[in-house]
C-alpha atoms as a PDB file:
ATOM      1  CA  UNK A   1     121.534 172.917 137.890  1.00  0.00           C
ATOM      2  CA  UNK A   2     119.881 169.654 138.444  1.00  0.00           C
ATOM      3  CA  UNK A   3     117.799 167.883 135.425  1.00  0.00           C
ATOM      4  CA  UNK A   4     114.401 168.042 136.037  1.00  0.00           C
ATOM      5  CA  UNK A   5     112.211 165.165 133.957  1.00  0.00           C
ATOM      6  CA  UNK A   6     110.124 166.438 131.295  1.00  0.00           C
ATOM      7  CA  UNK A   7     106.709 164.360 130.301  1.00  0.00           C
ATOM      8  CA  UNK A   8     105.572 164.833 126.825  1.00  0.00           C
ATOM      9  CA  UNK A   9     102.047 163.067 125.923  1.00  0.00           C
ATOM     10  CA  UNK A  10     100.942 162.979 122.466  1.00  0.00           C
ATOM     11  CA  UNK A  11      97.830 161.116 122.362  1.00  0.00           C
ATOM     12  CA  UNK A  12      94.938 160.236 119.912  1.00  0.00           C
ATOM     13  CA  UNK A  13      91.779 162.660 120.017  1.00  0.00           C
ATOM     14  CA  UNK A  14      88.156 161.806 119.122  1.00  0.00           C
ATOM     15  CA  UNK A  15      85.438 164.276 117.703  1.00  0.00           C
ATOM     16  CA  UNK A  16      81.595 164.917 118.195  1.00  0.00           C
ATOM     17  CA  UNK A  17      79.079 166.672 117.281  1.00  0.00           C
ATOM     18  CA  UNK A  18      75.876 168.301 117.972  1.00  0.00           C
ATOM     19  CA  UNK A  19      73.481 166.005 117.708  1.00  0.00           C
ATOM     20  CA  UNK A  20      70.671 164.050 119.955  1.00  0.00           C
ATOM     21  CA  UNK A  21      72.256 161.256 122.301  1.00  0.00           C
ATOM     22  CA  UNK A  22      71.169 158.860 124.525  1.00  0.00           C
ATOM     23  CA  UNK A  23      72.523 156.641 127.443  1.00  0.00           C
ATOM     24  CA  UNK A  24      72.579 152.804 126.917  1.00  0.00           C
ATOM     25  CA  UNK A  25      71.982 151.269 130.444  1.00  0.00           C
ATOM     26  CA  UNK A  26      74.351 148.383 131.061  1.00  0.00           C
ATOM     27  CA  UNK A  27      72.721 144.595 131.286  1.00  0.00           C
ATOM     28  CA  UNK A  28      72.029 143.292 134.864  1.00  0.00           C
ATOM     29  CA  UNK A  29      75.493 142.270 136.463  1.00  0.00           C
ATOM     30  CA  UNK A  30      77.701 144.646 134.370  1.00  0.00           C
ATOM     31  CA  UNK A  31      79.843 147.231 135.411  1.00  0.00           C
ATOM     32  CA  UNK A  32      79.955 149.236 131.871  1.00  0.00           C
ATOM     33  CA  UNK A  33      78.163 152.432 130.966  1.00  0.00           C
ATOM     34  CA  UNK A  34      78.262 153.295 126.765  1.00  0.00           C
ATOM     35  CA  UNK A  35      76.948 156.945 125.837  1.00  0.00           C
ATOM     36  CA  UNK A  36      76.605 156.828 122.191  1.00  0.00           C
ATOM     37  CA  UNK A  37      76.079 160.078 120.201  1.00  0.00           C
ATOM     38  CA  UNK A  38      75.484 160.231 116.585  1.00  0.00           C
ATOM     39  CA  UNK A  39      77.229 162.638 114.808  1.00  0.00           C
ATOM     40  CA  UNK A  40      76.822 164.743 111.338  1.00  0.00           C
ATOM     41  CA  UNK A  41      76.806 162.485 108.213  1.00  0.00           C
ATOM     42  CA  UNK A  42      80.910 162.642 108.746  1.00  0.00           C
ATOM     43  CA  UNK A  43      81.842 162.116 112.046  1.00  0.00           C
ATOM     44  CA  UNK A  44      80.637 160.383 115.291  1.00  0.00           C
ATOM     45  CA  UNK A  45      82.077 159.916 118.556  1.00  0.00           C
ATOM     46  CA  UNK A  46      81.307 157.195 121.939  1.00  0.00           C
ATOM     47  CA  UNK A  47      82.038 157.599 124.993  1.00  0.00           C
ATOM     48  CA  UNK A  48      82.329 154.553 127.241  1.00  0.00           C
ATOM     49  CA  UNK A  49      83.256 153.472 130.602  1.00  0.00           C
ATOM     50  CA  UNK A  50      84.373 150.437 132.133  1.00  0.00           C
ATOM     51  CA  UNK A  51      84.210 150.412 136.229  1.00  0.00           C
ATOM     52  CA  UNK A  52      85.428 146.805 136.749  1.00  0.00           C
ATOM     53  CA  UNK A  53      89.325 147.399 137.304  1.00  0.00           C
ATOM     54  CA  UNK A  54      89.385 151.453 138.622  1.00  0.00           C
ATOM     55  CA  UNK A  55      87.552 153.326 135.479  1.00  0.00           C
ATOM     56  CA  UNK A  56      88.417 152.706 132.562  1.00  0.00           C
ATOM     57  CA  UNK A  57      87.510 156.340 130.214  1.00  0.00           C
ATOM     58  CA  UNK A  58      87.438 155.626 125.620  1.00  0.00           C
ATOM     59  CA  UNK A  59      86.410 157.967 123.695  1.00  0.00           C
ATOM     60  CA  UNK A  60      85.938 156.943 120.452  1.00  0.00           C
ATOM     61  CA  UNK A  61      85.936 158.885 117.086  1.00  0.00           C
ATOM     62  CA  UNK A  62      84.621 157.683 113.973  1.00  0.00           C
ATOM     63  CA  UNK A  63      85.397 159.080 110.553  1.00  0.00           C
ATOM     64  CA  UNK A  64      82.290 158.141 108.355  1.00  0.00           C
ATOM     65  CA  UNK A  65      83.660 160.163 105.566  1.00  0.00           C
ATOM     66  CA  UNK A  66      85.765 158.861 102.675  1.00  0.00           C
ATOM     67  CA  UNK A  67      89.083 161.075 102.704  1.00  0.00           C
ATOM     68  CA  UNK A  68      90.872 161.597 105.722  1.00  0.00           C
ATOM     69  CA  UNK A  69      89.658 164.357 108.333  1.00  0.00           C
ATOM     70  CA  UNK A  70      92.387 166.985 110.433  1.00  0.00           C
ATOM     71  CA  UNK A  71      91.627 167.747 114.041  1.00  0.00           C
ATOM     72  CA  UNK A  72      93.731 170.626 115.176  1.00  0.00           C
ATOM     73  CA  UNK A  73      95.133 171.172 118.326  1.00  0.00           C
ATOM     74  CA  UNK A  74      96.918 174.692 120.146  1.00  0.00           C
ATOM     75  CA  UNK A  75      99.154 172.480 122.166  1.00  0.00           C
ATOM     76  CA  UNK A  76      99.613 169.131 123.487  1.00  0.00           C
ATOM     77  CA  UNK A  77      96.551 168.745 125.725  1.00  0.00           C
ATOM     78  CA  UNK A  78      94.409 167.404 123.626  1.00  0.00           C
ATOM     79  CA  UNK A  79      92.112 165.877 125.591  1.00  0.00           C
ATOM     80  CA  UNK A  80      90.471 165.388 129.110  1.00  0.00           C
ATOM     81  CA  UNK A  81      88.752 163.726 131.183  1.00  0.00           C
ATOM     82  CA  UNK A  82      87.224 164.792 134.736  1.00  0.00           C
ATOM     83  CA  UNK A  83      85.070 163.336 137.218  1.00  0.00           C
ATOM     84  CA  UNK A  84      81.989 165.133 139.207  1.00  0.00           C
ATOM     85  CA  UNK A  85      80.782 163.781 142.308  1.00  0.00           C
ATOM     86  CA  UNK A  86      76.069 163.940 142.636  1.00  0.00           C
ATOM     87  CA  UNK A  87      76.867 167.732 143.910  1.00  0.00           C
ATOM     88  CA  UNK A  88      78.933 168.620 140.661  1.00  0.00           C
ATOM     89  CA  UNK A  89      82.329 169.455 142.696  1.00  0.00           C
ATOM     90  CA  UNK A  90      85.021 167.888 140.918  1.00  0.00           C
ATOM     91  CA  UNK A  91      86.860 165.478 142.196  1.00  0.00           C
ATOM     92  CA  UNK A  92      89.358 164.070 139.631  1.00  0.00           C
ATOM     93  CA  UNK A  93      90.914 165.340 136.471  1.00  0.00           C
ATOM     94  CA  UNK A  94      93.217 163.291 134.690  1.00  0.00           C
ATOM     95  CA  UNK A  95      95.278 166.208 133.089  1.00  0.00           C
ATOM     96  CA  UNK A  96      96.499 167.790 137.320  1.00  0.00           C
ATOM     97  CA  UNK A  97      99.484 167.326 137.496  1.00  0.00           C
ATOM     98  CA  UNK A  98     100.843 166.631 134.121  1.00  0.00           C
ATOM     99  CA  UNK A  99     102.776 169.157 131.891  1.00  0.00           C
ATOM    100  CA  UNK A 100     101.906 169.730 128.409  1.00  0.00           C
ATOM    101  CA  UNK A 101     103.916 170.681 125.033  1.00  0.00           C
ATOM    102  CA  UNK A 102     103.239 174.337 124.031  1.00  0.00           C
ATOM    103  CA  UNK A 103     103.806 173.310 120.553  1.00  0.00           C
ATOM    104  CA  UNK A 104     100.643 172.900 118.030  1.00  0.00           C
ATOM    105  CA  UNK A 105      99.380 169.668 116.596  1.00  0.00           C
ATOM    106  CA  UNK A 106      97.143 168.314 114.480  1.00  0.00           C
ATOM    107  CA  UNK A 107      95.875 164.477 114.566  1.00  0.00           C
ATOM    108  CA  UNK A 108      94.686 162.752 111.128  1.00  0.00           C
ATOM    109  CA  UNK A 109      91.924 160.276 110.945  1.00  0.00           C
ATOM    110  CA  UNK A 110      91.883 158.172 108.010  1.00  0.00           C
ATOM    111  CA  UNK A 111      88.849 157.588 106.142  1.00  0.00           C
ATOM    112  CA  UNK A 112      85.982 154.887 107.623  1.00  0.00           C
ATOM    113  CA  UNK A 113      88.845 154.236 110.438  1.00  0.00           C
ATOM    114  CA  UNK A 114      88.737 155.345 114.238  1.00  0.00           C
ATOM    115  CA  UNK A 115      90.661 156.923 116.887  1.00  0.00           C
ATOM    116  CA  UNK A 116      90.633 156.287 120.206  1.00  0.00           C
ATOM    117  CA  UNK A 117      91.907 158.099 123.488  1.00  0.00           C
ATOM    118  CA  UNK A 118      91.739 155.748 126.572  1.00  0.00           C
ATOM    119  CA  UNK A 119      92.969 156.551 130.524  1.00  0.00           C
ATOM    120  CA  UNK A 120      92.446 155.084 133.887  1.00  0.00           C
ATOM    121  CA  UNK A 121      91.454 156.260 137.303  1.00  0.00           C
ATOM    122  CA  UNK A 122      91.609 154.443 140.190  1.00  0.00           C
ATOM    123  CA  UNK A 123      88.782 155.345 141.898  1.00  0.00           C
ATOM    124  CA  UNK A 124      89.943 154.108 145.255  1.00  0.00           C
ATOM    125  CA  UNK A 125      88.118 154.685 148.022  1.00  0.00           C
ATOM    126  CA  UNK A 126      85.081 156.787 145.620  1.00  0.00           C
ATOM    127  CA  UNK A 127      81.664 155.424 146.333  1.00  0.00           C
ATOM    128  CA  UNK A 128      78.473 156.656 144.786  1.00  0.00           C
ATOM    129  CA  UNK A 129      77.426 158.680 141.964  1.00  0.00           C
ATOM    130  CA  UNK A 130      79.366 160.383 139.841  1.00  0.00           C
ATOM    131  CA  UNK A 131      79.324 161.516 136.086  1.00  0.00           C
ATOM    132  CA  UNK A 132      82.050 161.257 133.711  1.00  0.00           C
ATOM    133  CA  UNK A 133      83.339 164.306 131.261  1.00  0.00           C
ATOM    134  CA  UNK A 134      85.404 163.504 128.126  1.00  0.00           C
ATOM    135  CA  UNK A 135      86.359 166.571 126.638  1.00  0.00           C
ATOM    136  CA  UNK A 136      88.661 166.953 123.384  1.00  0.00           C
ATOM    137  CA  UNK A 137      90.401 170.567 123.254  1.00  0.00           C
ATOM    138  CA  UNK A 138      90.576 170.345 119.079  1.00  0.00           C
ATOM    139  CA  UNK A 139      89.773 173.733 117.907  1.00  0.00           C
ATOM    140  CA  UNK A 140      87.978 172.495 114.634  1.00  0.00           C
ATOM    141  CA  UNK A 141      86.141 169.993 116.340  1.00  0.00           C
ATOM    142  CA  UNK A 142      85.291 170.165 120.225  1.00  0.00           C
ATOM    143  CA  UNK A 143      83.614 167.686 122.299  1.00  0.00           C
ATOM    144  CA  UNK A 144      82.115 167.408 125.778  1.00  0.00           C
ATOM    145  CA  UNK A 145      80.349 163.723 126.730  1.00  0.00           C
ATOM    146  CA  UNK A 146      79.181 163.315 130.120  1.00  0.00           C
ATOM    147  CA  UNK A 147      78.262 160.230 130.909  1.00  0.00           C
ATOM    148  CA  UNK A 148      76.876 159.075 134.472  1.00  0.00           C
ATOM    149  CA  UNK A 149      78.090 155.867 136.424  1.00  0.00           C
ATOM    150  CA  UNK A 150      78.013 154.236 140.098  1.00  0.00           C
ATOM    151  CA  UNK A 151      80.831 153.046 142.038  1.00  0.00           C
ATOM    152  CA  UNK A 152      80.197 150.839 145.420  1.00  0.00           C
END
């Protein structure tokens, strides 16, 4: 039987929470959209992209608190990110494609300290608007950001 490879990603998550958020528009000749959101007195999160070389996805968590906070995870997917074309149809998702650990996991940020997940599309040949979803699968802690950005 032939070996087949096996990809394992374990990956740094970021948290937010309910709270209001707004869109910081980028300055005149930049290609970078921030969406800040400001969490509970513990935790925030921001979400920011970079379209200058393909698009560049961070999500950010902050850990305002001082002792160290858990996020827990059912398996090794702990996070995502997708991208929606103006009509909302889907039309890239960074976790297709990949295989996952089944196995549970938890992720520790330290107190006042940050973790950050970061990944890359290419975007080739995309033109238009589209809106960006970071979403992190902890189970004490979900997130979903959408942020919206241009390509040309």
């Amino acid at each position: 039987m032939p070996n087949s490879p096996v990809i394992l990603l374990i990956s740094a998550a970021c948290v937010a929470f309910a709270s209001s958020s707004s869109v910081r528009k980028p300055a005149p000749n930049k290609s970078q959209v921030e969406h800040h959101r400001r969490g509970a007195q513990s935790l925030s999160s921001t979400f920011d992209i970079n379209v200058k070389n393909g698009v560049q996805f961070n999500l950010h968590v902050n850990n305002n608190t001082g002792k160290m906070t858990e996020l827990r995870f059912q398996d090794g997917r702990t996070h995502d990110f997708v991208v929606l074309d103006e009509s909302g149809k889907e039309v890239w998702r960074w976790s297709n494609g990949r295989m996952f650990t089944q196995a549970m996991q938890s992720k520790l940020v330290k107190s006042n300290d940050s973790a950050v997940f970061a990944n890359v599309w290419d975007g080739r040949n995309a033109h238009g608007k589209f809106t960006a979803v970071a979403i992190l699968r902890a189970e004490n802690h979900p997130v979903e950001e959408r942020v919206e950005f241009a390509l040309r």
